[in-house]
Structures are given as structure tokens and as C-alpha cells.
C-alpha atoms as a PDB file:
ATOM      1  CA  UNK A   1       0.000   0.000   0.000  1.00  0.00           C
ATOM      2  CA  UNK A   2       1.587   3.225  -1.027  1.00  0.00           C
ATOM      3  CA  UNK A   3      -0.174   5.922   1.386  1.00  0.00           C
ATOM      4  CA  UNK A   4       0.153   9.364   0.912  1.00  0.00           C
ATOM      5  CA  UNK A   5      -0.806  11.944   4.253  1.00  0.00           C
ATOM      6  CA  UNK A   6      -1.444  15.316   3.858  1.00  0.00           C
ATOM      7  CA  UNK A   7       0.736  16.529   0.940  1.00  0.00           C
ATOM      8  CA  UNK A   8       1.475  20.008   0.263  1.00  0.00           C
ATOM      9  CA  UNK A   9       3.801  21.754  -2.081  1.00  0.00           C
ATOM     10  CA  UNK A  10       4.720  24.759  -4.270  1.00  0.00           C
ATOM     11  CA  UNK A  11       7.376  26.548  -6.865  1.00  0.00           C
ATOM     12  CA  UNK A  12       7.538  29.652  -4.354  1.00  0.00           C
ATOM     13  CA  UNK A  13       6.637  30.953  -1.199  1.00  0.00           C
ATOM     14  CA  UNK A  14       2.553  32.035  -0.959  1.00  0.00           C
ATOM     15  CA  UNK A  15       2.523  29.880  -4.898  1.00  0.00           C
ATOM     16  CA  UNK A  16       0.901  26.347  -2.899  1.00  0.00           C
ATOM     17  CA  UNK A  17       0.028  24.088  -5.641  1.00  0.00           C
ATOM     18  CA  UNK A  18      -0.513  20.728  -3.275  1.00  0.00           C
ATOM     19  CA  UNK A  19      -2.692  22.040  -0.868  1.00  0.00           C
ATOM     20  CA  UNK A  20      -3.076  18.314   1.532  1.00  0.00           C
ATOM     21  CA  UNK A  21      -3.051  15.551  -0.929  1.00  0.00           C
ATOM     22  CA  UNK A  22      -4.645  12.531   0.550  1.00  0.00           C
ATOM     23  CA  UNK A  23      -4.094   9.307  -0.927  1.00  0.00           C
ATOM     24  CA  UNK A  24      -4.464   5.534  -0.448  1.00  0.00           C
ATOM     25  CA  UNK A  25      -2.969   3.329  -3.070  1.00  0.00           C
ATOM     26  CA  UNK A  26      -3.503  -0.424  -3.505  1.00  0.00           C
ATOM     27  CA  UNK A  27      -0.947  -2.441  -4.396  1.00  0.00           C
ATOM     28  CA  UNK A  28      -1.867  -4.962  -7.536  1.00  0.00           C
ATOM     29  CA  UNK A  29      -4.011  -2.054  -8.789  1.00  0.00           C
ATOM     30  CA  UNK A  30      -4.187   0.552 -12.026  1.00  0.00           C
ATOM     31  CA  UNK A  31      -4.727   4.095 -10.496  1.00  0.00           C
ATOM     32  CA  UNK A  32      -5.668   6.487 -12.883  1.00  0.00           C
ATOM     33  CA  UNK A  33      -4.725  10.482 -12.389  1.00  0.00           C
ATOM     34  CA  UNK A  34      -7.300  13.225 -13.979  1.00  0.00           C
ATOM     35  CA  UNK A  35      -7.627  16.729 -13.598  1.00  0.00           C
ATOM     36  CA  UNK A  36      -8.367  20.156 -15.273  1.00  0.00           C
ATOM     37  CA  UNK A  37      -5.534  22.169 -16.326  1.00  0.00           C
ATOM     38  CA  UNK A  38      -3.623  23.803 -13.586  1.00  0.00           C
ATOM     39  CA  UNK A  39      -4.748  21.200 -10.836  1.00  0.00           C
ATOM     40  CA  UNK A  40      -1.370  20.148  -9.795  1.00  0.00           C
ATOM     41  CA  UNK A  41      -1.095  16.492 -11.118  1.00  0.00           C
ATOM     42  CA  UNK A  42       2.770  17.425 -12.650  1.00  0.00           C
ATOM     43  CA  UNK A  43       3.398  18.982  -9.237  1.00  0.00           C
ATOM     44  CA  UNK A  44       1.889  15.793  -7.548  1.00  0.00           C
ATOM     45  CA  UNK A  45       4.037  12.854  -9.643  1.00  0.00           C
ATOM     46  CA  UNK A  46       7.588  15.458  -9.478  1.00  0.00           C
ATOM     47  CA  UNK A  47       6.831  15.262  -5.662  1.00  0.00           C
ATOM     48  CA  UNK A  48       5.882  11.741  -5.247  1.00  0.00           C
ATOM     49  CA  UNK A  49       9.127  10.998  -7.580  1.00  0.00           C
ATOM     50  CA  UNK A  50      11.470  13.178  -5.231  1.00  0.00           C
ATOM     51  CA  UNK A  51      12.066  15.851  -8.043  1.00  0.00           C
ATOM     52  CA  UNK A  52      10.798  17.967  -5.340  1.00  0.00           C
ATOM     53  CA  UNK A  53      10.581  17.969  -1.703  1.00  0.00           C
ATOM     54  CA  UNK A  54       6.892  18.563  -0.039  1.00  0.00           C
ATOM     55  CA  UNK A  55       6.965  21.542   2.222  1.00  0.00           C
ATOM     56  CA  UNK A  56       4.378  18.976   4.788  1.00  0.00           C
ATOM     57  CA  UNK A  57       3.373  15.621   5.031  1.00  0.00           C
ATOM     58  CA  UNK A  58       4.631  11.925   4.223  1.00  0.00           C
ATOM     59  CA  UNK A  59       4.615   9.388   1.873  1.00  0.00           C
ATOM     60  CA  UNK A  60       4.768   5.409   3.183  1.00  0.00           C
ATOM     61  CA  UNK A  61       5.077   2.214   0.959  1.00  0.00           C
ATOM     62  CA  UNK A  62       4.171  -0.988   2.816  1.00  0.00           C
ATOM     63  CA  UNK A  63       5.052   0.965   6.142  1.00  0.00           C
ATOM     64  CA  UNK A  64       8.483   2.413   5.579  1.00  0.00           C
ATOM     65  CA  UNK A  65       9.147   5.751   4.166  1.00  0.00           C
ATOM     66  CA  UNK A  66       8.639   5.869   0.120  1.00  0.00           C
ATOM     67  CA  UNK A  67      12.452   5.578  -1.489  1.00  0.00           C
ATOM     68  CA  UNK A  68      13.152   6.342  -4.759  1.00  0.00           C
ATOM     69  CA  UNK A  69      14.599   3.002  -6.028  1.00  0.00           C
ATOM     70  CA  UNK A  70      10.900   1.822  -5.225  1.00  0.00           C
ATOM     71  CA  UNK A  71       9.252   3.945  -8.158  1.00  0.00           C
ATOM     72  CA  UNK A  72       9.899   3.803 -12.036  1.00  0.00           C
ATOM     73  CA  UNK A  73       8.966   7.030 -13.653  1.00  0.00           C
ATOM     74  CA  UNK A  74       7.963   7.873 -17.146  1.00  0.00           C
ATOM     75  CA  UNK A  75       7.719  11.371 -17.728  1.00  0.00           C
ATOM     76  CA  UNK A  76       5.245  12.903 -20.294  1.00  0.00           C
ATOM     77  CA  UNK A  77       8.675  14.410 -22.109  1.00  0.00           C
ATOM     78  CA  UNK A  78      11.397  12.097 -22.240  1.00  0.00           C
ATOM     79  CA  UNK A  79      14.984  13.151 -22.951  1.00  0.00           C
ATOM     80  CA  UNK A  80      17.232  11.358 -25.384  1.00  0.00           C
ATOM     81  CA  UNK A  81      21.335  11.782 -25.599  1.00  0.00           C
ATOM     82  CA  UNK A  82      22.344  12.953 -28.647  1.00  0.00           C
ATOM     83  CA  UNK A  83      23.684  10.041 -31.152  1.00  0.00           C
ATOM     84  CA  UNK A  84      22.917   7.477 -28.818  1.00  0.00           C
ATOM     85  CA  UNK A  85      21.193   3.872 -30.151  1.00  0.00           C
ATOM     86  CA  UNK A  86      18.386   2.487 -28.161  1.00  0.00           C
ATOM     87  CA  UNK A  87      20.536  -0.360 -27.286  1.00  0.00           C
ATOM     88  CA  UNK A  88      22.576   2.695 -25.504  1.00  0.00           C
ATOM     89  CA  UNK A  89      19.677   4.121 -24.257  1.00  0.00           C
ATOM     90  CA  UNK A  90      18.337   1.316 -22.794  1.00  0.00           C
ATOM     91  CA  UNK A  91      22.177   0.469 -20.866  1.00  0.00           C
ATOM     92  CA  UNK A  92      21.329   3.379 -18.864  1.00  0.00           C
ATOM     93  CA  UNK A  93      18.702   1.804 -17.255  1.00  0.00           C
ATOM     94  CA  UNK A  94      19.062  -0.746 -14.226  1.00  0.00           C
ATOM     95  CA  UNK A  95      17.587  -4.751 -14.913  1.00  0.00           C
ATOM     96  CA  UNK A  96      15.274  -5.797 -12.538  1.00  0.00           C
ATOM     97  CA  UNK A  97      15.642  -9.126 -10.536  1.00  0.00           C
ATOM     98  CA  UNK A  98      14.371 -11.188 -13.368  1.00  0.00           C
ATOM     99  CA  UNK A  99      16.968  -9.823 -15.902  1.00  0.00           C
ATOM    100  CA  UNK A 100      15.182  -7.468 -19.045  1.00  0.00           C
ATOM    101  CA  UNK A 101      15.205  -9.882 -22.166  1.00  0.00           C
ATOM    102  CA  UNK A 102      16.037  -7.047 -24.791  1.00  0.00           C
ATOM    103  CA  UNK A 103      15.717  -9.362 -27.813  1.00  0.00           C
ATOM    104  CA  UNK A 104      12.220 -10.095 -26.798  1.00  0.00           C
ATOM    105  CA  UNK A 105      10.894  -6.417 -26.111  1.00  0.00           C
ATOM    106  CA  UNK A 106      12.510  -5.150 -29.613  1.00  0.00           C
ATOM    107  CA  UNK A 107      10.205  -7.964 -31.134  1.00  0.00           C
ATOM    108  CA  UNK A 108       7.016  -6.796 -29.037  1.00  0.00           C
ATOM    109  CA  UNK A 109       7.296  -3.053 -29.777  1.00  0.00           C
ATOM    110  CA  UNK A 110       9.471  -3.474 -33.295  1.00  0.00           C
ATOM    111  CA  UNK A 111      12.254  -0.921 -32.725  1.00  0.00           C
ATOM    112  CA  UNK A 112      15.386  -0.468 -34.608  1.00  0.00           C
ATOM    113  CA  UNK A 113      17.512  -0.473 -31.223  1.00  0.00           C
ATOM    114  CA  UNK A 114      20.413  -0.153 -33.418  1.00  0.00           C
ATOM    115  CA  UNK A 115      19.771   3.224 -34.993  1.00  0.00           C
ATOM    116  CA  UNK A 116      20.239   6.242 -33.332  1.00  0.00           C
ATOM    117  CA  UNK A 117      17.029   7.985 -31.818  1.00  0.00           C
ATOM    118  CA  UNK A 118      17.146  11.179 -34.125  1.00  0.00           C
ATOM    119  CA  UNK A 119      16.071   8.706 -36.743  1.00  0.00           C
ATOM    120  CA  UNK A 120      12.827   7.293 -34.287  1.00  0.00           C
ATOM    121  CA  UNK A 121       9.381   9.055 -35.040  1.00  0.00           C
ATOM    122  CA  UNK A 122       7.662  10.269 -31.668  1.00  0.00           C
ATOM    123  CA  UNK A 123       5.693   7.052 -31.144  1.00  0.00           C
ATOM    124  CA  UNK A 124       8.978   4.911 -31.243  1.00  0.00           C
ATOM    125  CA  UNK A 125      10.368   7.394 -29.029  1.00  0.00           C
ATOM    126  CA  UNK A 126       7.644   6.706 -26.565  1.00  0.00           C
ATOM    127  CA  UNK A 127       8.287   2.670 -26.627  1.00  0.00           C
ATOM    128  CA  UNK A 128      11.698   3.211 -26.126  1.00  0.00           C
ATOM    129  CA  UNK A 129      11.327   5.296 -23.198  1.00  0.00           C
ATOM    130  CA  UNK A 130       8.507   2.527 -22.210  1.00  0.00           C
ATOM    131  CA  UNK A 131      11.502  -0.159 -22.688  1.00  0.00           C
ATOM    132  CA  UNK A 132      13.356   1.370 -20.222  1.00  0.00           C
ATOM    133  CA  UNK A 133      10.842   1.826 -17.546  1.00  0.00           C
ATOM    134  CA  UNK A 134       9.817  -1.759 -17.832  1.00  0.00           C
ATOM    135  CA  UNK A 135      13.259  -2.713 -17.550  1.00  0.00           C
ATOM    136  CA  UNK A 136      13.825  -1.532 -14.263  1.00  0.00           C
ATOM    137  CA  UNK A 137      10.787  -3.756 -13.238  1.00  0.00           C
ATOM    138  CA  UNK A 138      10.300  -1.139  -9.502  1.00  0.00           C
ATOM    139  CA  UNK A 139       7.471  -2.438  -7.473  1.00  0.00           C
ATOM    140  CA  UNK A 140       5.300   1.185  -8.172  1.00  0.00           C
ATOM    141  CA  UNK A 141       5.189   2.545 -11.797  1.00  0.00           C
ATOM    142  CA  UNK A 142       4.113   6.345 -12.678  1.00  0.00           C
ATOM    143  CA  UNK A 143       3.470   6.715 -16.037  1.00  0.00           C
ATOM    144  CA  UNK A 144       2.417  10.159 -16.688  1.00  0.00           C
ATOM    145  CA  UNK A 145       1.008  10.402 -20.037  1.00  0.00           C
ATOM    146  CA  UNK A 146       2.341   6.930 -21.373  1.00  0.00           C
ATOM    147  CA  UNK A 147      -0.808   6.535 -24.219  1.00  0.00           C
ATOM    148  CA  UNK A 148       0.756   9.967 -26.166  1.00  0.00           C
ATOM    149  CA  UNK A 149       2.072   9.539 -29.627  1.00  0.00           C
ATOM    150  CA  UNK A 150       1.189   5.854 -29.803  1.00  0.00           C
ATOM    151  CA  UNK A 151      -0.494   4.250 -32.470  1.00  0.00           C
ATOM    152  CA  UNK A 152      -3.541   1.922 -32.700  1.00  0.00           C
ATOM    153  CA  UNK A 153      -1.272  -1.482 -32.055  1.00  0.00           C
ATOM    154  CA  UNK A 154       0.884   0.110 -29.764  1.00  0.00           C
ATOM    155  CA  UNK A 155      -1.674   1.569 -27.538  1.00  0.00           C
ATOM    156  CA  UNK A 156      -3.266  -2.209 -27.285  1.00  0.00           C
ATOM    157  CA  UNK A 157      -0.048  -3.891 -26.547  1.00  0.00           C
ATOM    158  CA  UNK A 158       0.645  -1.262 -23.291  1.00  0.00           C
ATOM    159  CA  UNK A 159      -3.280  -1.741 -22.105  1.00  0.00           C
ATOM    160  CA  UNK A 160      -2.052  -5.950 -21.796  1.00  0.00           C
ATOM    161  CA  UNK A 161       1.356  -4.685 -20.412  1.00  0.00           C
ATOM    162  CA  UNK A 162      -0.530  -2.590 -17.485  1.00  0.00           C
ATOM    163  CA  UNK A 163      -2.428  -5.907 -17.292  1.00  0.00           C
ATOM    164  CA  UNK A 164       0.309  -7.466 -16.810  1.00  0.00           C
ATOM    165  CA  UNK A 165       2.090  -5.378 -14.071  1.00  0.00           C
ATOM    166  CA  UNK A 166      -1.336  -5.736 -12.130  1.00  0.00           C
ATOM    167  CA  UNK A 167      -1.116  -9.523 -11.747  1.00  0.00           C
ATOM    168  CA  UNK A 168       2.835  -8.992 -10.767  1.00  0.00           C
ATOM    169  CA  UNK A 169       1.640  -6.745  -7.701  1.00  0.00           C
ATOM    170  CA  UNK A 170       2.319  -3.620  -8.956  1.00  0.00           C
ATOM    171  CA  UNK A 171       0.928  -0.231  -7.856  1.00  0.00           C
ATOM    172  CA  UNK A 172       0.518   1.926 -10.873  1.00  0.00           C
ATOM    173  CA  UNK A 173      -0.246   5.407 -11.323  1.00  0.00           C
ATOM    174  CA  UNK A 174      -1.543   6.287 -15.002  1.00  0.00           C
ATOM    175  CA  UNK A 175      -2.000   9.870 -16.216  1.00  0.00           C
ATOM    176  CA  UNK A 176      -3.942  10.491 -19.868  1.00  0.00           C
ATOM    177  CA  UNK A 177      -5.620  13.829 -21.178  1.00  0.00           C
ATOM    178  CA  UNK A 178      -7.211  11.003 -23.088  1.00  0.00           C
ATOM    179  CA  UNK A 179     -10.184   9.736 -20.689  1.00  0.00           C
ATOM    180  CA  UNK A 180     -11.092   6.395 -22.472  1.00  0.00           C
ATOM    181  CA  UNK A 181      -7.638   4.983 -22.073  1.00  0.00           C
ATOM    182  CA  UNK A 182      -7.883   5.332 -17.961  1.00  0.00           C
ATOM    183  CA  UNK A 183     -11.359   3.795 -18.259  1.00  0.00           C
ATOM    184  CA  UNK A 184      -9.856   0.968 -20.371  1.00  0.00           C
ATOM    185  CA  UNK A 185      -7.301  -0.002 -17.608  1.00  0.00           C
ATOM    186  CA  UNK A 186      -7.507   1.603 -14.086  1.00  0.00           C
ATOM    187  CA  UNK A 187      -9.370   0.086 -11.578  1.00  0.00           C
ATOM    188  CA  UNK A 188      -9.690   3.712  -9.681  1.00  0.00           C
ATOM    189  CA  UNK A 189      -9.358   7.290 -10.960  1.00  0.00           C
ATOM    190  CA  UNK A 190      -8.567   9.466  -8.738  1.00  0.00           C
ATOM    191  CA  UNK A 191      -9.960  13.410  -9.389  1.00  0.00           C
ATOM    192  CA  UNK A 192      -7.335  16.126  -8.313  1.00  0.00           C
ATOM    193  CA  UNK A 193      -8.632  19.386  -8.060  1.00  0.00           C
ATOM    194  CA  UNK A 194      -6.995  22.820  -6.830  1.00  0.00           C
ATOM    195  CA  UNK A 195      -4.166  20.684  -5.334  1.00  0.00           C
ATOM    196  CA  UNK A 196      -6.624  18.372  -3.362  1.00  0.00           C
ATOM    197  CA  UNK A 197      -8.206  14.768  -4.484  1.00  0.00           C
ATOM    198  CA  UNK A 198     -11.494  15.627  -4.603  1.00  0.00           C
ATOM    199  CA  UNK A 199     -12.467  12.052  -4.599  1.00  0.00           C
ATOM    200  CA  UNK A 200     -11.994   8.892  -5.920  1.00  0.00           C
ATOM    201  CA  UNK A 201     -14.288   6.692  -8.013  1.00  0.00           C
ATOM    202  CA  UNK A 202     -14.407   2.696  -8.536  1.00  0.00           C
ATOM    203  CA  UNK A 203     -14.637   1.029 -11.753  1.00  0.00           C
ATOM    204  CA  UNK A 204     -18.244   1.313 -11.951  1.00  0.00           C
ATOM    205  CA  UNK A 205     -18.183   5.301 -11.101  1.00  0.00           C
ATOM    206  CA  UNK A 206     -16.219   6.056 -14.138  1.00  0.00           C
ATOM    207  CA  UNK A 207     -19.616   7.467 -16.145  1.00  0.00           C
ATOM    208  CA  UNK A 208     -20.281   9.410 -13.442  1.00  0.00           C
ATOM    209  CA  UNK A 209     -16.613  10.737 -13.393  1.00  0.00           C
ATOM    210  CA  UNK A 210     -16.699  11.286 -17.138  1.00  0.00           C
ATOM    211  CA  UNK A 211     -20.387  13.745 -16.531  1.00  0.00           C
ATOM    212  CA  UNK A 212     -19.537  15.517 -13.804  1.00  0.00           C
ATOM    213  CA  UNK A 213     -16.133  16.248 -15.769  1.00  0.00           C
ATOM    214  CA  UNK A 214     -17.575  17.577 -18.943  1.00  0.00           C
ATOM    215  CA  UNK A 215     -20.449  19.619 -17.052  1.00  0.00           C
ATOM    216  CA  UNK A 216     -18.025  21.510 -15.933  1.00  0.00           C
ATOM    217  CA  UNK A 217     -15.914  22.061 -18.615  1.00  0.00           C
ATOM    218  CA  UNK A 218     -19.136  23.055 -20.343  1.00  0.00           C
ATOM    219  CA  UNK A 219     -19.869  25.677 -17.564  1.00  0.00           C
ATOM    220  CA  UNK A 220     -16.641  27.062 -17.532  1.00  0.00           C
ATOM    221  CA  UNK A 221     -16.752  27.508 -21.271  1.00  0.00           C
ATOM    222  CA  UNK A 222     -19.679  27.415 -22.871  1.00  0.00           C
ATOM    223  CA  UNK A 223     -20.360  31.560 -22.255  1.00  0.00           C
ATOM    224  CA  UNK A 224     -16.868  32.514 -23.711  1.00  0.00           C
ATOM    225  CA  UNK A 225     -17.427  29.959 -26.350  1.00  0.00           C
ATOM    226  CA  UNK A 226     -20.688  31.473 -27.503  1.00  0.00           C
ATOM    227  CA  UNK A 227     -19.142  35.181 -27.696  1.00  0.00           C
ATOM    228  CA  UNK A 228     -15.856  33.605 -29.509  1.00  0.00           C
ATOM    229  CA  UNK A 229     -18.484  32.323 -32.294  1.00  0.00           C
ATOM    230  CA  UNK A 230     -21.260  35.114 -32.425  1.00  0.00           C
END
């Protein structure tokens, strides 16, 4: 159980974007992340990650404090050395206990490991940098973003992958500006909402999630929208 008490954090002093993030996290479950723009969920996974230190509160996994070596992290941007082969890209990352059978994830996601990856479109990119996450094989994955530039096959073959990482034990945290991908895999989204989660919903709450989300995108917009196109 990865449980998260009270949260707070900010970019300056009087700028709080975390303002008590409460959070219970089941291990051998898909969490999904949502929320509007501004709502802190970058802020939230930079934090939980250690990029940046809470100004209050605490973050346990199965009763000890939360280390980084216990969380892979795929950012929504990755970053790629210049001239460097995904074989080389991939040797920066750590194996796992079971070993990371390169041979057999280059058939899977079809990558030219031994080009350079100037040469990979964005979508390969993304597989690579998905590669190297699963390599490290960490008990908690956060994938912010993960479904972005991926086509049709691609997007399939992570859906079985998250599958997958569920039946290991895993706790995964999923991000997607794309809500039918979270509904496809999480077992609980979790609504964040000026630095708080509002709530959580189940499996069969996700409608409900997806209304009460576009209502109010609709009521926030709808009267500019109608004066933008008189």
C-alpha cells in the first residue's frame, strides 16, 4: 500500500500548488490520475518521484518511508542523448531481478535499437522510453502520459502490459488527457482538483466521473465559447 498523508507543495513561497493531498494506493491495482488544467497532477508525480521535496506531510510504501529506487517514472517528455542507439539508451537503465530480455521487447514493440534515436518518429520514441521503464521492473510505476504519440497497435499492446504489471503486484499510477484509455485499464481514478483529491471513483463510477467532468468544462466555457463564435 503506497499511502500518501497530507501533501502540500509549491514553486515559491505564498505559490501552494498541493494544498493536503490525501491518498491511499492499492498495491496490484491501475490508479488512474485526472484533472483540469492547472490542478497540480505534474506537481503531484515530481513530488511523489522526489524531483521535489513537499513543504508537509509523508509518503509510506508498505510501512516504511517511500524511497526512490521503489518507483519507475515515465515522464510525459522524455529526454534522449544525442547520437545514442536504443541499445545505448536502454544500458542506462538498471535490470530488474528477473533480468530485461532485450531481444524479446525489440520484437514486441518493433524498434530499430540499433539506430540512433534522431532517426525514431515520436511514437517509437515513446516505446523506447517505455523499454526502459519496464526494464527496471520497480514495485510502483508512474506513467504520466504513457498513451501519447502511440499508435492503434501500440496503444493495445501497453493496455495488456498494465495488465500485466497488475497480476505482478504492482501499484501503478496512469496519467492520460485522453479519458477512455484510464477507463480501459484503471481500476480507480482518482480526481485532483486545486491541489486536493477531490475524490476517488471505482470502476463502476467512471460514467459518473466522465459527466460531472464535462459539465463543468461546459460551464466554464460554454459563455466565452458562444461570444468567440457570435
Amino acid at each position: 500500500m503506497l499511502i500518501i498523508e497530507n501533501l502540500r507543495a509549491g514553486y515559491a513561497k505564498g505559490n501552494e500548488v498541493l494544498k493536503g493531498v490525501n491518498l491511499s494506493l492499492a498495491t496490484g491495482m491501475i490508479h488512474g490520475l485526472v484533472g483540469l488544467n492547472g490542478a497540480g497532477k505534474t506537481t503531484f508525480l515530481n513530488v511523489l518521484y522526489q524531483f521535489m521535496r513537499p513543504s508537509e506531510g509523508q509518503m509510506r510504501y508498505n510501512d516504511a518511508p517511500l524511497r526512490r529506487q521503489d518507483l519507475a517514472y515515465l515522464e510525459t517528455e522524455n529526454y534522449f542523448y544525442p547520437y545514442m542507439t536504443g541499445h545505448e539508451y536502454l544500458q542506462l537503465f538498471p535490470s530488474g531481478r528477473n533480468g530485461f530480455d532485450v531481444a524479446g521487447w525489440q520484437r514486441l514493440f518493433a524498434l530499430p535499437l540499433n539506430e540512433v534515436t534522431e532517426s525514431y518518429s515520436a511514437g517509437m520514441r515513446k516505446k523506447l522510453a517505455l523499454m526502459a521503464v519496464f526494464k527496471t521492473d520497480k514495485p510502483v510505476f508512474i506513467l504520466d502520459e504513457p498513451f501519447n504519440g502511440l499508435d492503434l497497435e501500440s496503444v493495445h499492446l501497453l493496455t495488456m502490459l498494465l495488465d500485466r504489471l497488475r497480476a505482478k503486484g504492482k501499484t501503478v499510477i496512469v496519467t492520460s488527457h485522453i479519458y477512455e484509455s484510464l477507463t480501459g485499464c484503471c481500476d480507480f481514478i482518482h480526481y485532483l482538483d486545486g491541489g486536493v483529491i477531490a475524490r476517488s471513483y471505482a470502476k463502476d463510477e467512471f460514467p459518473l466521473l466522465q459527466k460531472e467532468l464535462q459539465s463543468l468544462i461546459e460551464r466554464r466555457a460554454s459563455g466565452l465559447i458562444g461570444e468567440l463564435l457570435r
